[in-house]
Protein backbone atom coordinates (compact mmCIF):
# COMPACT_ATOMS: atom_id res chain seq x y z
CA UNK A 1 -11.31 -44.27 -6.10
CA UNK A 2 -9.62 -47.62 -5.17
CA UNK A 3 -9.62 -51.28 -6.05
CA UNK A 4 -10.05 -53.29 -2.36
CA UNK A 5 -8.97 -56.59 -2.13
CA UNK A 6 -8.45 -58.78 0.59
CA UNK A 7 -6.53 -61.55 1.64
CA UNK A 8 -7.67 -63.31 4.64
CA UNK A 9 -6.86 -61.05 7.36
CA UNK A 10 -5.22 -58.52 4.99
CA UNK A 11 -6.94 -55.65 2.96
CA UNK A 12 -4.99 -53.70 0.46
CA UNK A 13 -6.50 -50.47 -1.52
CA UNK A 14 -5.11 -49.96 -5.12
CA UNK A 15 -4.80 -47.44 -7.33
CA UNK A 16 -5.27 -48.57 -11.48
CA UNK A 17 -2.81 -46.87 -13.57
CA UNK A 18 -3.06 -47.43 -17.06
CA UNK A 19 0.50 -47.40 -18.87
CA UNK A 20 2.25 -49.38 -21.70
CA UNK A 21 -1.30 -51.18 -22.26
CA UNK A 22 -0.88 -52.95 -18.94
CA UNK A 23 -3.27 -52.35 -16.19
CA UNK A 24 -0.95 -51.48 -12.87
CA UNK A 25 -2.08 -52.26 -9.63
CA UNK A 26 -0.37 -49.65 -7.40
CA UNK A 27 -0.98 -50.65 -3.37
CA UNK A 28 -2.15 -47.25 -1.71
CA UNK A 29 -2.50 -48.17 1.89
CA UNK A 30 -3.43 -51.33 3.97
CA UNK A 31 -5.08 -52.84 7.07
CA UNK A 32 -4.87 -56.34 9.12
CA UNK A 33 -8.40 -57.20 10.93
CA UNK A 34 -9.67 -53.57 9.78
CA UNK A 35 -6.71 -51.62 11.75
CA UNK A 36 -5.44 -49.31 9.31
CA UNK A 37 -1.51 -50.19 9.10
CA UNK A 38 1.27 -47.64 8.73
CA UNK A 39 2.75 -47.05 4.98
CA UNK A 40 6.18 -47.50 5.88
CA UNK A 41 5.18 -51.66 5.57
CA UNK A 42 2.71 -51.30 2.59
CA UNK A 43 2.86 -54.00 0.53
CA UNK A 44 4.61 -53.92 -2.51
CA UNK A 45 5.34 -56.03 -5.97
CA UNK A 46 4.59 -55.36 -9.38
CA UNK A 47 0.63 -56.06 -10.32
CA UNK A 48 -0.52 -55.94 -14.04
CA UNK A 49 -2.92 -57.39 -15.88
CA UNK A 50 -3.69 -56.93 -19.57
CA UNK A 51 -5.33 -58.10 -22.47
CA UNK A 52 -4.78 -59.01 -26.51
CA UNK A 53 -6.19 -60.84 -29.04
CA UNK A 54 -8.72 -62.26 -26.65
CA UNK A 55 -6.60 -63.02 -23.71
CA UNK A 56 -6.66 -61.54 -20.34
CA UNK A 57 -3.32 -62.01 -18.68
CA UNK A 58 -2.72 -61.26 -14.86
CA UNK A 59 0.20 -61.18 -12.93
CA UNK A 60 0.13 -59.88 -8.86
CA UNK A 61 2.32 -60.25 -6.08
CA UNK A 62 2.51 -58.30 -2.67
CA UNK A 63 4.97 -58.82 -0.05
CA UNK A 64 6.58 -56.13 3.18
CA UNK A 65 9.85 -55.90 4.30
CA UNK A 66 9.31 -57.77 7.56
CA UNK A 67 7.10 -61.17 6.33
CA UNK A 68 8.36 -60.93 2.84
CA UNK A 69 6.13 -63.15 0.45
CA UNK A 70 2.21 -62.29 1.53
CA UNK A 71 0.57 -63.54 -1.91
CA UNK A 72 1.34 -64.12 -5.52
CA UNK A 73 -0.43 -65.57 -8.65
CA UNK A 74 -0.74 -65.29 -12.11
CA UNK A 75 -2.67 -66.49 -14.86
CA UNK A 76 -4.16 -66.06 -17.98
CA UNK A 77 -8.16 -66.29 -19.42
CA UNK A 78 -8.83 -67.08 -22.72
CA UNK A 79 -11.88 -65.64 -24.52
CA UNK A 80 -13.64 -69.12 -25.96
């Protein structure tokens, strides 16, 4: 099973991978406007997120080898 998110024209399929008490966000394959895209320019970066003491902390970026930079944020949610 995979995590699907999408970014505007963009849809990336991840794998969660628990390790170190972070949450990893491993990209498993990709499409643009549905068309499934080759591997070779899957997006990569290092995703986490994790929580402690009542914080949720995320951190996500994907970007290829040919645009570079397709999306990156971070953040962090505090339980109130």
């Amino acid at each position: 099973h995979l995590l699907t998110e999408r970014f505007g024209p963009i849809t990336v399929s991840l794998a969660l991978v628990l390790k170190n008490g972070e949450l990893d966000l491993i990209p498993r394959r990709w499409a643009f406007l549905g068309i499934p895209m080759p591997t070779a320019f899957l997006p990569q970066g290092r995703s986490f997120e994790s929580a402690q003491g009542g914080t949720f902390t995320f951190n996500v970026q994907f970007k290829t080898p040919i645009t570079g930079l397709i999306a990156a944020y971070e953040g962090t949610l505090t339980k109130q």
